[in-house]
C-alpha atoms as a PDB file:
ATOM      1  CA  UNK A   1       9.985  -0.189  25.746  1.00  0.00           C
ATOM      2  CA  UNK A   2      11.985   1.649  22.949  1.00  0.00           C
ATOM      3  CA  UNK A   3      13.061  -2.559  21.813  1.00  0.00           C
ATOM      4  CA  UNK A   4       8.782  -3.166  21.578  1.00  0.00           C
ATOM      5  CA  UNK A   5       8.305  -0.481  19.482  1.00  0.00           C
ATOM      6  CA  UNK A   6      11.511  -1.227  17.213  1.00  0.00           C
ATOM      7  CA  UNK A   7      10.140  -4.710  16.697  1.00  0.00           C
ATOM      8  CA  UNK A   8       6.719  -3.155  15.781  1.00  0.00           C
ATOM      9  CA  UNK A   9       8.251  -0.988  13.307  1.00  0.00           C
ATOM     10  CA  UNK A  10      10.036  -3.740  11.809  1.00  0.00           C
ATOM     11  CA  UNK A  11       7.342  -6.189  11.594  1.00  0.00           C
ATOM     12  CA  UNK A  12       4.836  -3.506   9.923  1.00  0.00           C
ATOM     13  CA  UNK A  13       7.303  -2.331   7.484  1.00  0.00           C
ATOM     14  CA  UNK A  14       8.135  -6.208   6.550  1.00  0.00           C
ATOM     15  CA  UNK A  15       4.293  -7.174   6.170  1.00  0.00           C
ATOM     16  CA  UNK A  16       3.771  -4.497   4.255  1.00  0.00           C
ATOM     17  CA  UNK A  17       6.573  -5.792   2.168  1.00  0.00           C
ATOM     18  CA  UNK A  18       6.136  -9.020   2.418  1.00  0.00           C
ATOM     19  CA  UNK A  19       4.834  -9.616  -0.726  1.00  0.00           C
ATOM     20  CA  UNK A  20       7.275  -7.977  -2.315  1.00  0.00           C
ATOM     21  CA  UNK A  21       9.373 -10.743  -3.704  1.00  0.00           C
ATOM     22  CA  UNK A  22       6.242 -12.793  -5.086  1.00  0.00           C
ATOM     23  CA  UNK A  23       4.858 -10.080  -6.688  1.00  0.00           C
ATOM     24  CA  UNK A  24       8.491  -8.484  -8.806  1.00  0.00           C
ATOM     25  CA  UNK A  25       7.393 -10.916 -11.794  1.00  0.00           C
ATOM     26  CA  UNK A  26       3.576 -11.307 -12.021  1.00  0.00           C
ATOM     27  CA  UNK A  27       1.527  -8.525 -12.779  1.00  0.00           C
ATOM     28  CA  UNK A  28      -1.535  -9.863 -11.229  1.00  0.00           C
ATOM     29  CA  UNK A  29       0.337  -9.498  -8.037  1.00  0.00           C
ATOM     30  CA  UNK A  30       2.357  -6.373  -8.565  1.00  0.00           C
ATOM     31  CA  UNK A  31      -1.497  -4.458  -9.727  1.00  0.00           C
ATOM     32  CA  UNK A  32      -3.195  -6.347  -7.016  1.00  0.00           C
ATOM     33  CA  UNK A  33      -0.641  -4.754  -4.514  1.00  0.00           C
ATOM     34  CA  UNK A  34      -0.754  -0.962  -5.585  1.00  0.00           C
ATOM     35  CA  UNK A  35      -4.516  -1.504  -5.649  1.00  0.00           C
ATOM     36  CA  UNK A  36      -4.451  -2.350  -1.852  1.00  0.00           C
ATOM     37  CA  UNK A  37      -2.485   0.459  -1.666  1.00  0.00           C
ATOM     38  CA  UNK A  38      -3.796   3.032  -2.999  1.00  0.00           C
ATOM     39  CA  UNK A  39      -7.253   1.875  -1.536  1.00  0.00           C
ATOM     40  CA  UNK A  40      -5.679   2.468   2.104  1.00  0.00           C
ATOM     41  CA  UNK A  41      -4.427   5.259   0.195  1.00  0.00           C
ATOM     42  CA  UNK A  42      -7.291   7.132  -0.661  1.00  0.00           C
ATOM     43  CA  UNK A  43      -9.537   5.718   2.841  1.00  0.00           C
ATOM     44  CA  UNK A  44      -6.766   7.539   4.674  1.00  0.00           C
ATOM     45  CA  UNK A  45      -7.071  10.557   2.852  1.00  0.00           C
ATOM     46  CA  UNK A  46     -10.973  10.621   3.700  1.00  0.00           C
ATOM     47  CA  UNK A  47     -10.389  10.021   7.080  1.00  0.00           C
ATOM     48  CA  UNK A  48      -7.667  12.965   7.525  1.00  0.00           C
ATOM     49  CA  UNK A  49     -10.066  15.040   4.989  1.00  0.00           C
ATOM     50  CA  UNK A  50      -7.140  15.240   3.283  1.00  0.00           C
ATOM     51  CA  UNK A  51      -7.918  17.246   0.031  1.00  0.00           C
ATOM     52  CA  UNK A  52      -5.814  15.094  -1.861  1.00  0.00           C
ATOM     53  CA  UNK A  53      -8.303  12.180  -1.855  1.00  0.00           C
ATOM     54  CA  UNK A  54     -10.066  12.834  -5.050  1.00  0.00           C
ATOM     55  CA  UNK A  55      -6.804  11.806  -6.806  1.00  0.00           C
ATOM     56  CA  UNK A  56      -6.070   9.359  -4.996  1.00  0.00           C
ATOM     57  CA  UNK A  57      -9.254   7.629  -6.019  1.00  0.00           C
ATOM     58  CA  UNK A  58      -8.813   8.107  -9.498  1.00  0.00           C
ATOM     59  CA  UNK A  59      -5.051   6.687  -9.271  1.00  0.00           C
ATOM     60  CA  UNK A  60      -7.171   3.427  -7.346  1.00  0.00           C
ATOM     61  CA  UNK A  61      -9.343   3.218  -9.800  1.00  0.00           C
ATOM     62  CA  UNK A  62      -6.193   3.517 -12.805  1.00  0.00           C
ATOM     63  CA  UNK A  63      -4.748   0.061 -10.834  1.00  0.00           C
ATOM     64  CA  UNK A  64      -8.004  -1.816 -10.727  1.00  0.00           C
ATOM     65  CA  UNK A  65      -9.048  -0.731 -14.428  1.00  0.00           C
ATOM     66  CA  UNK A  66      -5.339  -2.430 -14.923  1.00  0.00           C
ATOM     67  CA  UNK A  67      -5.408  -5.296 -12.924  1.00  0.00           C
ATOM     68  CA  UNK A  68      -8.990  -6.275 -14.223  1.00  0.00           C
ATOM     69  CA  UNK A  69      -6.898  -5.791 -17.770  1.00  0.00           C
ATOM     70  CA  UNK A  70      -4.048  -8.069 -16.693  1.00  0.00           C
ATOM     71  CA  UNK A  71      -6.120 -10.650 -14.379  1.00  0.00           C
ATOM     72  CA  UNK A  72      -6.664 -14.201 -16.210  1.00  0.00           C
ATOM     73  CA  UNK A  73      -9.670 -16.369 -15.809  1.00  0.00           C
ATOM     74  CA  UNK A  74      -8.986 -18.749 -12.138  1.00  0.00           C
ATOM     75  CA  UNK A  75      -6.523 -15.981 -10.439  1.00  0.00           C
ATOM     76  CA  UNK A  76      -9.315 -13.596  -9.317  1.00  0.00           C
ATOM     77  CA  UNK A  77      -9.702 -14.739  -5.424  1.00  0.00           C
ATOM     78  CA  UNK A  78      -5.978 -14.336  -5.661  1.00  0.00           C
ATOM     79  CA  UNK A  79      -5.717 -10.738  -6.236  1.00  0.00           C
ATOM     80  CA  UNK A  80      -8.218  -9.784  -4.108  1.00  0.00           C
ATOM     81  CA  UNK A  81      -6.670 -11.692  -1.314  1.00  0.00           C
ATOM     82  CA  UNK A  82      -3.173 -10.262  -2.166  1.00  0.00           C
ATOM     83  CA  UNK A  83      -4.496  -6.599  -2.749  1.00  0.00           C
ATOM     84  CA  UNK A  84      -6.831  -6.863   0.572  1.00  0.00           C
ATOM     85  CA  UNK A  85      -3.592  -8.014   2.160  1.00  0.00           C
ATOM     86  CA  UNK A  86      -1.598  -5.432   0.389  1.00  0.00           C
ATOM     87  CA  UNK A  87      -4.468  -2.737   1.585  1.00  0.00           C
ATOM     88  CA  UNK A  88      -4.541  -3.853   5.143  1.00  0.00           C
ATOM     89  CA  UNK A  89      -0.630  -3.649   5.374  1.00  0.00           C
ATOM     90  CA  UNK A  90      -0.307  -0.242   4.360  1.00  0.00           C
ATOM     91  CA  UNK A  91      -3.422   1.359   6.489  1.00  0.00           C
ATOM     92  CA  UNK A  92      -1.092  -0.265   9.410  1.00  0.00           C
ATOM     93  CA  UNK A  93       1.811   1.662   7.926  1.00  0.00           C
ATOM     94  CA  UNK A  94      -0.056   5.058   7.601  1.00  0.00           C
ATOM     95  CA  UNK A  95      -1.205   4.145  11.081  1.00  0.00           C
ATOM     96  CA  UNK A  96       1.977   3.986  12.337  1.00  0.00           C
ATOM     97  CA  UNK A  97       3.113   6.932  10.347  1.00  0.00           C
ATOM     98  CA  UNK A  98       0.637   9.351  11.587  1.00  0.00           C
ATOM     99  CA  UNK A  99      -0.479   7.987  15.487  1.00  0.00           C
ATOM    100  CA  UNK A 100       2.913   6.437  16.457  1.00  0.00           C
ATOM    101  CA  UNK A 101       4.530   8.577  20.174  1.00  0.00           C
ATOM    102  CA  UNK A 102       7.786   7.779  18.974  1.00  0.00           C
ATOM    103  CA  UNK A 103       8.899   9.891  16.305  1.00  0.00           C
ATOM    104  CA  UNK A 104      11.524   7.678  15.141  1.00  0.00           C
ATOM    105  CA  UNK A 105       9.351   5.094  14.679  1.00  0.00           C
ATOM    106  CA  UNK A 106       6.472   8.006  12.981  1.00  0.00           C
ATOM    107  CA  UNK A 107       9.617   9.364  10.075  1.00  0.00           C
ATOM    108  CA  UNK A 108      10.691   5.337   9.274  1.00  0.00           C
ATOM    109  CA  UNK A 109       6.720   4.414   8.638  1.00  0.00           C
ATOM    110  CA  UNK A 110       5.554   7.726   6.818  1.00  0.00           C
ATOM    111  CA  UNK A 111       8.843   7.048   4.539  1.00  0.00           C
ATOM    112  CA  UNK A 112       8.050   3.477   3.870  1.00  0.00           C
ATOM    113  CA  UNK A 113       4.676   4.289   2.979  1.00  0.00           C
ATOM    114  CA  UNK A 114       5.983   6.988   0.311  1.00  0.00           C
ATOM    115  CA  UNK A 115       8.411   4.625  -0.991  1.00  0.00           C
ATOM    116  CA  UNK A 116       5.390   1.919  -1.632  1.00  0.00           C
ATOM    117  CA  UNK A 117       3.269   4.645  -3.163  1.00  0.00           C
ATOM    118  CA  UNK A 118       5.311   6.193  -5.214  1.00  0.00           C
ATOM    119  CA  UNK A 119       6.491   2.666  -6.915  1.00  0.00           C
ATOM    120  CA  UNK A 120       3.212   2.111  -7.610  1.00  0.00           C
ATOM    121  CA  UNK A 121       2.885   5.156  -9.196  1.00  0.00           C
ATOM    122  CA  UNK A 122       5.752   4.984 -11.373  1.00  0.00           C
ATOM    123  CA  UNK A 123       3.840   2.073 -13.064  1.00  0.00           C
ATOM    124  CA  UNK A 124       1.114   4.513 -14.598  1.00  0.00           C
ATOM    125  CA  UNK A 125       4.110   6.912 -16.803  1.00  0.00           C
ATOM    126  CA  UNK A 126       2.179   9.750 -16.248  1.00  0.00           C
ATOM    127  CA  UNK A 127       5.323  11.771 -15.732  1.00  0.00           C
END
């Protein structure tokens, strides 16, 4: 059982990172993505009543005001689908990270998700 649950972990952590490597030089992508994120972000947050949530939403809303900024005519569908994919990836990460019996499995999710978050956040500079 402990071989399942490795292979889960694995396989969320690389979806959620699976766009990684098409995203490092196209802005659409890379706002598109912490959008998603942040979204799952902040929809987590409401659902744990975490009190952080306010900020989170204003952070979401910093990365759409920017990817509507950086978005060309034609490439819309495209970010949405990447930053719905982007979202949907990281809800299963927090998921993982905060329902998962193994703890193992709990510390290597909760740390991925930081490590997403907080690269999207080093895009705003706000120090």
């Amino acid at each position: 059982m402990s071989r399942i649950r490795t292979l889960i972990a694995g396989a969320l952590i690389i979806s959620g990172m699976s766009g990684v490597a098409r995203a490092q030089n196209d802005l659409v992508l890379v706002f598109a993505g912490c959008a998603g994120r942040m979204s799952a972000e902040m929809e987590f947050a409401w659902l744990m009543r975490d009190p952080r949530a306010d900020a989170l939403q204003a952070q979401r809303q910093r990365f759409v005001t920017i990817l509507d900024a950086v978005i060309p005519s034609g490439r819309a569908r495209e970010a949405l689908g990447y930053r719905v994919e982007a979202k949907l990836a990281h809800s299963a990460i927090l998921t993982t990270a905060h329902f998962a019996t193994d703890a193992k499995l709990s510390r290597l999710a909760k740390r991925q998700a930081q490590v997403n978050v907080q690269t999207c956040r080093n895009l705003l500079l706000e120090g």
